[in-house]
C-alpha atoms as a PDB file:
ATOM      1  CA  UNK A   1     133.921  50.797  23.800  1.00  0.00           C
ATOM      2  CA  UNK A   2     131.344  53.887  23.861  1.00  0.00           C
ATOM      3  CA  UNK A   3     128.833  54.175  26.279  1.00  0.00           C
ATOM      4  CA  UNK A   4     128.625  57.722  25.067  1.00  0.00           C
ATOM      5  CA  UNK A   5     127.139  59.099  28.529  1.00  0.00           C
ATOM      6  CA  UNK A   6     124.498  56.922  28.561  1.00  0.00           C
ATOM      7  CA  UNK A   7     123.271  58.277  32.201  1.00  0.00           C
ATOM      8  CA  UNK A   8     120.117  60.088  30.441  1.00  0.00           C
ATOM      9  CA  UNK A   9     119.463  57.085  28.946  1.00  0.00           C
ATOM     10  CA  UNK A  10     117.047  54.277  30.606  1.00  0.00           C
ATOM     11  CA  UNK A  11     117.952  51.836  27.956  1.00  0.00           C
ATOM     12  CA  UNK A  12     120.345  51.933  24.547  1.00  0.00           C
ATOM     13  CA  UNK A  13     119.333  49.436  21.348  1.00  0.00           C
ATOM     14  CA  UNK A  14     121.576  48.187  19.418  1.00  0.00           C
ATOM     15  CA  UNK A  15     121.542  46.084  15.922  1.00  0.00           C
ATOM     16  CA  UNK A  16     123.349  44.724  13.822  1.00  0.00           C
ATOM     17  CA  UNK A  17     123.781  41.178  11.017  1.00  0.00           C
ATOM     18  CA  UNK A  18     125.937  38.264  10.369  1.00  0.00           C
ATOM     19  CA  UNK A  19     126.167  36.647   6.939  1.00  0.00           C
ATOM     20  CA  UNK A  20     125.337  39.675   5.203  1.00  0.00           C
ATOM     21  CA  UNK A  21     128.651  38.948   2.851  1.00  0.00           C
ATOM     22  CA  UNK A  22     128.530  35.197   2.848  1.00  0.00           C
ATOM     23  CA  UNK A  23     127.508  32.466   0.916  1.00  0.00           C
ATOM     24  CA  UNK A  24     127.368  30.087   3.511  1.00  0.00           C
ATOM     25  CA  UNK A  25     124.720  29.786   6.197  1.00  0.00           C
ATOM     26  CA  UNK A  26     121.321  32.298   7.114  1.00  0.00           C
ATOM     27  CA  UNK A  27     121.223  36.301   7.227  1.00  0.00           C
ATOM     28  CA  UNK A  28     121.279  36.930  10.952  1.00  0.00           C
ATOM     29  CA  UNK A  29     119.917  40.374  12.292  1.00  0.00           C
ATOM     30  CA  UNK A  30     119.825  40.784  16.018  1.00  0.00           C
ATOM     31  CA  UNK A  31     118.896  43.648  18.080  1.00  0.00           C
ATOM     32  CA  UNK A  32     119.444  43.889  22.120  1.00  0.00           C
ATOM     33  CA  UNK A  33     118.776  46.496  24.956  1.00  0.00           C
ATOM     34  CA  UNK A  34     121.354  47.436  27.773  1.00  0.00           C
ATOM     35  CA  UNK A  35     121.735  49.899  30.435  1.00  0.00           C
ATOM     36  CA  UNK A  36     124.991  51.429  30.942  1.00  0.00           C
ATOM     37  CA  UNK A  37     125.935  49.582  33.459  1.00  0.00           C
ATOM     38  CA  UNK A  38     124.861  46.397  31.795  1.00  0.00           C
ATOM     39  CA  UNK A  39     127.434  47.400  29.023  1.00  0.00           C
ATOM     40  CA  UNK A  40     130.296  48.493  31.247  1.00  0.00           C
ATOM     41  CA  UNK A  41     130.197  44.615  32.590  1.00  0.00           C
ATOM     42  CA  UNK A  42     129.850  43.535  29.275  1.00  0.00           C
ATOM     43  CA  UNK A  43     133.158  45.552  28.435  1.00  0.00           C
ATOM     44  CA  UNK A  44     135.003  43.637  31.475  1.00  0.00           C
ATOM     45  CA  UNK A  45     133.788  40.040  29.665  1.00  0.00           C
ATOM     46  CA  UNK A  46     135.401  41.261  26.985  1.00  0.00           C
ATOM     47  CA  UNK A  47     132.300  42.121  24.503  1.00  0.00           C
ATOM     48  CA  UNK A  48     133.803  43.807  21.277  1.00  0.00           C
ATOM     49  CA  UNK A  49     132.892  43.035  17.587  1.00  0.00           C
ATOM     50  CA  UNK A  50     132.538  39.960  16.636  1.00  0.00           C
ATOM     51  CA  UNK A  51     134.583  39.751  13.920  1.00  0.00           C
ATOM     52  CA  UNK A  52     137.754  39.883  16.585  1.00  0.00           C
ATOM     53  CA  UNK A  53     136.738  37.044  17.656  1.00  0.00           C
ATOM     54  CA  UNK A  54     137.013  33.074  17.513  1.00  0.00           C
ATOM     55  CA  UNK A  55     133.954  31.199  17.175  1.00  0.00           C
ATOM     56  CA  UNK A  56     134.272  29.507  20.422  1.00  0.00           C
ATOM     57  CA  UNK A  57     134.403  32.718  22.095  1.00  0.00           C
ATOM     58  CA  UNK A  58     131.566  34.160  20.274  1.00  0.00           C
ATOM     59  CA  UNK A  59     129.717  31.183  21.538  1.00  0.00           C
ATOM     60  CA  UNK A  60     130.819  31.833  25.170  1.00  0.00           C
ATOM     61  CA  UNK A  61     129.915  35.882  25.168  1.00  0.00           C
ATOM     62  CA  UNK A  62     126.626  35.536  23.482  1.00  0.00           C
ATOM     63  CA  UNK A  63     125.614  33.118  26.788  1.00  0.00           C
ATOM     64  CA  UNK A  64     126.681  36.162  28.586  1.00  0.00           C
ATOM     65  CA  UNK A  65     125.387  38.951  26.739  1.00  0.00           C
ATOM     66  CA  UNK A  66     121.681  36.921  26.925  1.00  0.00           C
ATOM     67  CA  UNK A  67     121.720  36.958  31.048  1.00  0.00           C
ATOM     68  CA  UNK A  68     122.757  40.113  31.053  1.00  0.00           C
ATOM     69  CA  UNK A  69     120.711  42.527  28.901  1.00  0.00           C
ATOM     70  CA  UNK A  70     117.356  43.765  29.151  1.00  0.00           C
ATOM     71  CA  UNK A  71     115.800  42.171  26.611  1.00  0.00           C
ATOM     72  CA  UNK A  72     116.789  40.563  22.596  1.00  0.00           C
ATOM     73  CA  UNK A  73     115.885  39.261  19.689  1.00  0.00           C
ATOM     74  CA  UNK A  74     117.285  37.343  16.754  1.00  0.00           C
ATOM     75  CA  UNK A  75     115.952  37.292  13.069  1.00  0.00           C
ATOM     76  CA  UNK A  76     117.331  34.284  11.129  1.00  0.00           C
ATOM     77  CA  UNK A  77     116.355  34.108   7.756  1.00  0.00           C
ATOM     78  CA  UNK A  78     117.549  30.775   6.144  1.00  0.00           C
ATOM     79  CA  UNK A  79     119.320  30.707   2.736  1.00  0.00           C
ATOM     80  CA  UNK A  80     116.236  29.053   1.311  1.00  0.00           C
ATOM     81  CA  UNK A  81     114.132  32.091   2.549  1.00  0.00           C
ATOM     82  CA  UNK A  82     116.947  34.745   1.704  1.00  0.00           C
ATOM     83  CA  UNK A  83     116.939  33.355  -2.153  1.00  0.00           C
ATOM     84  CA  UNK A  84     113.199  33.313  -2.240  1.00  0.00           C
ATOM     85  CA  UNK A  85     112.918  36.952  -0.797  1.00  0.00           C
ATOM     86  CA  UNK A  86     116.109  38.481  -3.138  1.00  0.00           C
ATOM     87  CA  UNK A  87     114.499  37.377  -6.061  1.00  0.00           C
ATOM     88  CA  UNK A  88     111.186  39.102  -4.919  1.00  0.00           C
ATOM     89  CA  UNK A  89     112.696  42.408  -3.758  1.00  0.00           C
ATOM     90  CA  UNK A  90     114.818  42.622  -6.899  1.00  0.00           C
ATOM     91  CA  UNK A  91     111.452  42.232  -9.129  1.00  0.00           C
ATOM     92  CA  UNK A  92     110.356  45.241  -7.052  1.00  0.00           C
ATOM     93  CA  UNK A  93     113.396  47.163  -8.147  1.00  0.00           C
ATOM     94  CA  UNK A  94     115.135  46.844  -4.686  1.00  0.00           C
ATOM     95  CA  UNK A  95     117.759  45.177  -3.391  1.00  0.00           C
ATOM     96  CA  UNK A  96     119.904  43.633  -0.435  1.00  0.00           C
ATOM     97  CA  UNK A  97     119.440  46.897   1.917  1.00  0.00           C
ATOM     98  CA  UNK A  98     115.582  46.449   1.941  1.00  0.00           C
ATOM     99  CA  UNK A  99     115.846  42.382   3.481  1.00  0.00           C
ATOM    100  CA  UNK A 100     118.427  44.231   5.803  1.00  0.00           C
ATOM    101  CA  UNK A 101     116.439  47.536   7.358  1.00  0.00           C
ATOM    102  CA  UNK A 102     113.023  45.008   7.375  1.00  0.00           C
ATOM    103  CA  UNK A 103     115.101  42.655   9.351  1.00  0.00           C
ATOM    104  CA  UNK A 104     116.787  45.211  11.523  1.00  0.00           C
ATOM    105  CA  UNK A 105     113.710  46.972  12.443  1.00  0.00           C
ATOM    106  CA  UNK A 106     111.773  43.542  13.277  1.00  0.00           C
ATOM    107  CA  UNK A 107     114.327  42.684  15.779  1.00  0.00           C
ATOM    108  CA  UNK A 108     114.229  46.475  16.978  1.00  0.00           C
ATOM    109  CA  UNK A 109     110.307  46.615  17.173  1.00  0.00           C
ATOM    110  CA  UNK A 110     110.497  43.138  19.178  1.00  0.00           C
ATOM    111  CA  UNK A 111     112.767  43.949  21.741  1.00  0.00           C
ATOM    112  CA  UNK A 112     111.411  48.030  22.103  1.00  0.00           C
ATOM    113  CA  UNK A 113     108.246  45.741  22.871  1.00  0.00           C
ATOM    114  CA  UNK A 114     109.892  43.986  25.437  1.00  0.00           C
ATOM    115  CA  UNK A 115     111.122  47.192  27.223  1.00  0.00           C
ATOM    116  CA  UNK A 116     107.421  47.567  27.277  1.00  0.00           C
ATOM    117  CA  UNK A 117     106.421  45.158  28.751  1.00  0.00           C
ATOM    118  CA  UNK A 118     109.018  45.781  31.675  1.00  0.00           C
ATOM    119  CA  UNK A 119     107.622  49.585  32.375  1.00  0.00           C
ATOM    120  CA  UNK A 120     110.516  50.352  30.749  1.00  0.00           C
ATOM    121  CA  UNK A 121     109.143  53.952  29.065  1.00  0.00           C
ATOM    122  CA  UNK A 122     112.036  56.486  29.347  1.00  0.00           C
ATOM    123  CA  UNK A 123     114.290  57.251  26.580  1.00  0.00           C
ATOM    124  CA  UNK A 124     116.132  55.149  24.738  1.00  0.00           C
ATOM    125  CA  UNK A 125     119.098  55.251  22.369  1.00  0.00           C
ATOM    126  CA  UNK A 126     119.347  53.694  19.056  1.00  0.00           C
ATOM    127  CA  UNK A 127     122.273  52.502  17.199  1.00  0.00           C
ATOM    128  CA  UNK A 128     122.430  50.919  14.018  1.00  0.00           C
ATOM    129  CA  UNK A 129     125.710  50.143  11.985  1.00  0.00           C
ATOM    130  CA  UNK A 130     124.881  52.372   8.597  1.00  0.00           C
ATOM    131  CA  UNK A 131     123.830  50.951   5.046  1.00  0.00           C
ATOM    132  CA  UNK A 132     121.032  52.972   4.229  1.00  0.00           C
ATOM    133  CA  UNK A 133     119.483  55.187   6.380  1.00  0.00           C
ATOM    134  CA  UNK A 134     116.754  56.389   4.373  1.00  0.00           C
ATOM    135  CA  UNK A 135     115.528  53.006   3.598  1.00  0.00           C
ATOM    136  CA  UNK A 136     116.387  51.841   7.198  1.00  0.00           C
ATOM    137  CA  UNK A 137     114.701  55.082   8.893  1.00  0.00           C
ATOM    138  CA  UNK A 138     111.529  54.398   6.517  1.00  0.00           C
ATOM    139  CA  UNK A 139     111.210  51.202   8.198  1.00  0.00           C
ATOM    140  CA  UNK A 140     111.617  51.769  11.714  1.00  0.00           C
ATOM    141  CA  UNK A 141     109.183  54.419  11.145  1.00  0.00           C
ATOM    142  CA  UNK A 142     106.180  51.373   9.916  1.00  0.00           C
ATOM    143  CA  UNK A 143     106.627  49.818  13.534  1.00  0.00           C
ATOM    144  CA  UNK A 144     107.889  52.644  15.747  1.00  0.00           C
ATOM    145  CA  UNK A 145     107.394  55.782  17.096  1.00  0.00           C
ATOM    146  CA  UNK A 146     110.675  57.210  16.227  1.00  0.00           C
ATOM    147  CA  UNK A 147     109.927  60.027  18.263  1.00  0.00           C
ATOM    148  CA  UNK A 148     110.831  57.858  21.399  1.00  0.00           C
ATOM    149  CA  UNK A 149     114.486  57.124  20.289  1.00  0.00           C
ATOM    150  CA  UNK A 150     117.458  59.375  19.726  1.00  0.00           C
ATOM    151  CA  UNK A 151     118.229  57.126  16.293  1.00  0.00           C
ATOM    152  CA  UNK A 152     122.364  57.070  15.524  1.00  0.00           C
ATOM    153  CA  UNK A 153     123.044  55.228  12.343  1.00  0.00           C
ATOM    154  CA  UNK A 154     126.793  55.164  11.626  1.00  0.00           C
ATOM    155  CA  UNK A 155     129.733  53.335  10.504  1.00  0.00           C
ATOM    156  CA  UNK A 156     131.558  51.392  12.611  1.00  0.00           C
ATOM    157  CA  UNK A 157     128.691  51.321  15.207  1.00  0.00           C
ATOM    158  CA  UNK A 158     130.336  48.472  17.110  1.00  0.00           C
ATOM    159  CA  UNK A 159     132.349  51.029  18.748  1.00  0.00           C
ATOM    160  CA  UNK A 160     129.069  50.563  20.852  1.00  0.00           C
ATOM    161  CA  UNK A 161     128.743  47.812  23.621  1.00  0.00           C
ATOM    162  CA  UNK A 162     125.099  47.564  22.093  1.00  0.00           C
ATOM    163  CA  UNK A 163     126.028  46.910  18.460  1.00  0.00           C
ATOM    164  CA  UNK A 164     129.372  45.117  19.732  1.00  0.00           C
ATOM    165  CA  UNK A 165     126.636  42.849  21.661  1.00  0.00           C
ATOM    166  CA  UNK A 166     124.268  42.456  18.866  1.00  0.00           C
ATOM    167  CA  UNK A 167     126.955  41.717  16.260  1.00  0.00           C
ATOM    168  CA  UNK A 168     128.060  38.843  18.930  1.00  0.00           C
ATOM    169  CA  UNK A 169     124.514  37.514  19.005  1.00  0.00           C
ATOM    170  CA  UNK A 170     123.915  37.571  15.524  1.00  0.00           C
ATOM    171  CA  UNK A 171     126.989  35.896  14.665  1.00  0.00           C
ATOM    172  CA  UNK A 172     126.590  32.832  17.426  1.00  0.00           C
ATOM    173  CA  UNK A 173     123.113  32.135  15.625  1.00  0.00           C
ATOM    174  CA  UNK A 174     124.469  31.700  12.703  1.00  0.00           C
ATOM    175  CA  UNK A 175     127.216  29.777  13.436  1.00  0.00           C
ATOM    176  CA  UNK A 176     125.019  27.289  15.755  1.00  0.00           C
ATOM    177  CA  UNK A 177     122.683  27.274  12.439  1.00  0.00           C
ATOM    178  CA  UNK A 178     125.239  26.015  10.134  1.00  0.00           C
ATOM    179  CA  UNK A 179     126.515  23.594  12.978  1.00  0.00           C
ATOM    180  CA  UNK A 180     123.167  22.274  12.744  1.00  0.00           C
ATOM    181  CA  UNK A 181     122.875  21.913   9.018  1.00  0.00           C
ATOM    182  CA  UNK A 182     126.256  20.219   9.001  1.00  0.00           C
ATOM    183  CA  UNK A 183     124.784  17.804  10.985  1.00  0.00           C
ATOM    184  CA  UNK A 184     121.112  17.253   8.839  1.00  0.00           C
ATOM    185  CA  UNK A 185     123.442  16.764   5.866  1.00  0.00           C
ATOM    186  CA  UNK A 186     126.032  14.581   7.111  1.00  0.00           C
ATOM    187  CA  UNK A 187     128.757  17.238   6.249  1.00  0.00           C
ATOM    188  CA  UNK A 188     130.984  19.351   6.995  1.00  0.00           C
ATOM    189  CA  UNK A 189     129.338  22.754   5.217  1.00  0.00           C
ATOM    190  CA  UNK A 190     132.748  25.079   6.283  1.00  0.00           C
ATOM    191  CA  UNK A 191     134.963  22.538   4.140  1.00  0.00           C
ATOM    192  CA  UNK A 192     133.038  22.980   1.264  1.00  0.00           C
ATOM    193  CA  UNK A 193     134.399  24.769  -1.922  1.00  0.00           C
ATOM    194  CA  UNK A 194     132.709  26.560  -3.709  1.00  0.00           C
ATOM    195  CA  UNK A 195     132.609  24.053  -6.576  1.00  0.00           C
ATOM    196  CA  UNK A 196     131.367  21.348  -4.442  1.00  0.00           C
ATOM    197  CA  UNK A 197     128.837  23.424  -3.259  1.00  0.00           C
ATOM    198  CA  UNK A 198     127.412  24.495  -6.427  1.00  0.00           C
ATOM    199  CA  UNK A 199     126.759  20.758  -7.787  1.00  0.00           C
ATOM    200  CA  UNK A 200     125.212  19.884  -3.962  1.00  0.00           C
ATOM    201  CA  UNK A 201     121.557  18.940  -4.409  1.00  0.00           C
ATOM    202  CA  UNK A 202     120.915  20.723  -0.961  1.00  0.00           C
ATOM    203  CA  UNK A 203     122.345  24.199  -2.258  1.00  0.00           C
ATOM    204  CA  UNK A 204     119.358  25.545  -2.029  1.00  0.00           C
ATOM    205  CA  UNK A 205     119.137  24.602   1.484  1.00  0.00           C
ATOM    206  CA  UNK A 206     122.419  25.481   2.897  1.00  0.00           C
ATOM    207  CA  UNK A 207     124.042  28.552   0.085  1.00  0.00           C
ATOM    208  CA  UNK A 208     122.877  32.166  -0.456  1.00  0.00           C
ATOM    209  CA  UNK A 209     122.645  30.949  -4.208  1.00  0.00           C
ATOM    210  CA  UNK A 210     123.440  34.661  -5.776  1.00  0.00           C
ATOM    211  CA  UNK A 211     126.492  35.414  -3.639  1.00  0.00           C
ATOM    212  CA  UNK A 212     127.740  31.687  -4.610  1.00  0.00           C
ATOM    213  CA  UNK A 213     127.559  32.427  -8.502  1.00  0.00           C
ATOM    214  CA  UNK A 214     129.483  35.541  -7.824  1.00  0.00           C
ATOM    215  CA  UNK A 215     132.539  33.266  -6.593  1.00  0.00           C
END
């Protein structure tokens, strides 16, 4: 895990999503600040990304990674919302990566503002696991000075303890959300097949409806 000599650094940002591939469950984006020594610890509690890992021990770092960092934030946009706002975009000629680099720089924008707000002012890095970086840049640029950031976007960016963090986060939201839903519904929504959830009366509720027709 890369801290990439973070020493000139007063802070490094990472983002990244869960449920970006998935029908099940919301579009997570989350976005948290570190220092380097924040993310060396986070190393020793075993922070990598989240798709190593078991759910239970997603749930156990992402306590962790909270008390620990400077500051985070979590965008969850439901399945009902994510429909709604694919069918919108794609009316506008766009597509999947614009929900994605609006989400990612909201939860960028809202934790850069909590650095803020904790004198933190010196410069900070920015990682961001690469989709589109035109598209992504464009939008960090509506809510950001961009000018403040040395701005990485790459593959495999959870090669970072940021990103490796964020991914962790995002993941642990949107497991807890479709723990929840299981509940409101009286069901078990990770048994479902994909059959059974397309005749569900609460698809709309629980299933990114595109990515379902696609199975």
């Amino acid at each position: 895990m890369s801290m990439d000599k973070l020493s000139k650094y007063e802070a490094i940002v990472g983002s990244d999503e869960a449920g970006k591939g998935e029908w099940l469950g919301p579009l997570t984006v989350a976005a948290i600040a570190i220092t380097s020594a924040q993310g060396s610890y986070l190393v020793t509690q075993g922070v990598m990304d989240s798709k190593e890992l078991k759910i239970e021990r997603v749930m156990e770092l992402s306590g962790i990674i909270t008390k620990e960092c400077l500051g985070y934030h979590v965008i969850t946009i439901s399945p009902r919302k994510f429909n709604k706002l694919l069918q919108e975009v794609k009316k506008e000629g766009k597509s999947l990566n614009d929900i994605l680099a609006w989400g990612h720089a909201k939860a960028i924008s809202e934790v850069y503002r909590e650095l803020q707000n904790k004198k933190i002012l010196g410069r900070v890095k920015l990682v961001i696991d690469e989709f589109d970086k035109l598209k992504t840049e464009e939008r960090l640029g509506r809510v950001l000075k961009l000018t403040n950031f040395d701005l990485e976007q790459r593959p495999r960016a959870e090669e970072e303890t940021a990103v490796a963090a964020a991914s962790i986060l995002a993941r642990a939201l949107r497991e807890f959300w479709i723990d929840d839903a299981s509940k409101r519904l009286n069901l078990d929504l990770r048994k479902l097949s994909v059959t059974e959830a397309l005749t569900h009366k609460d698809i709309e509720y629980f299933a990114k409806v595109s990515f379902l027709h696609r199975k």
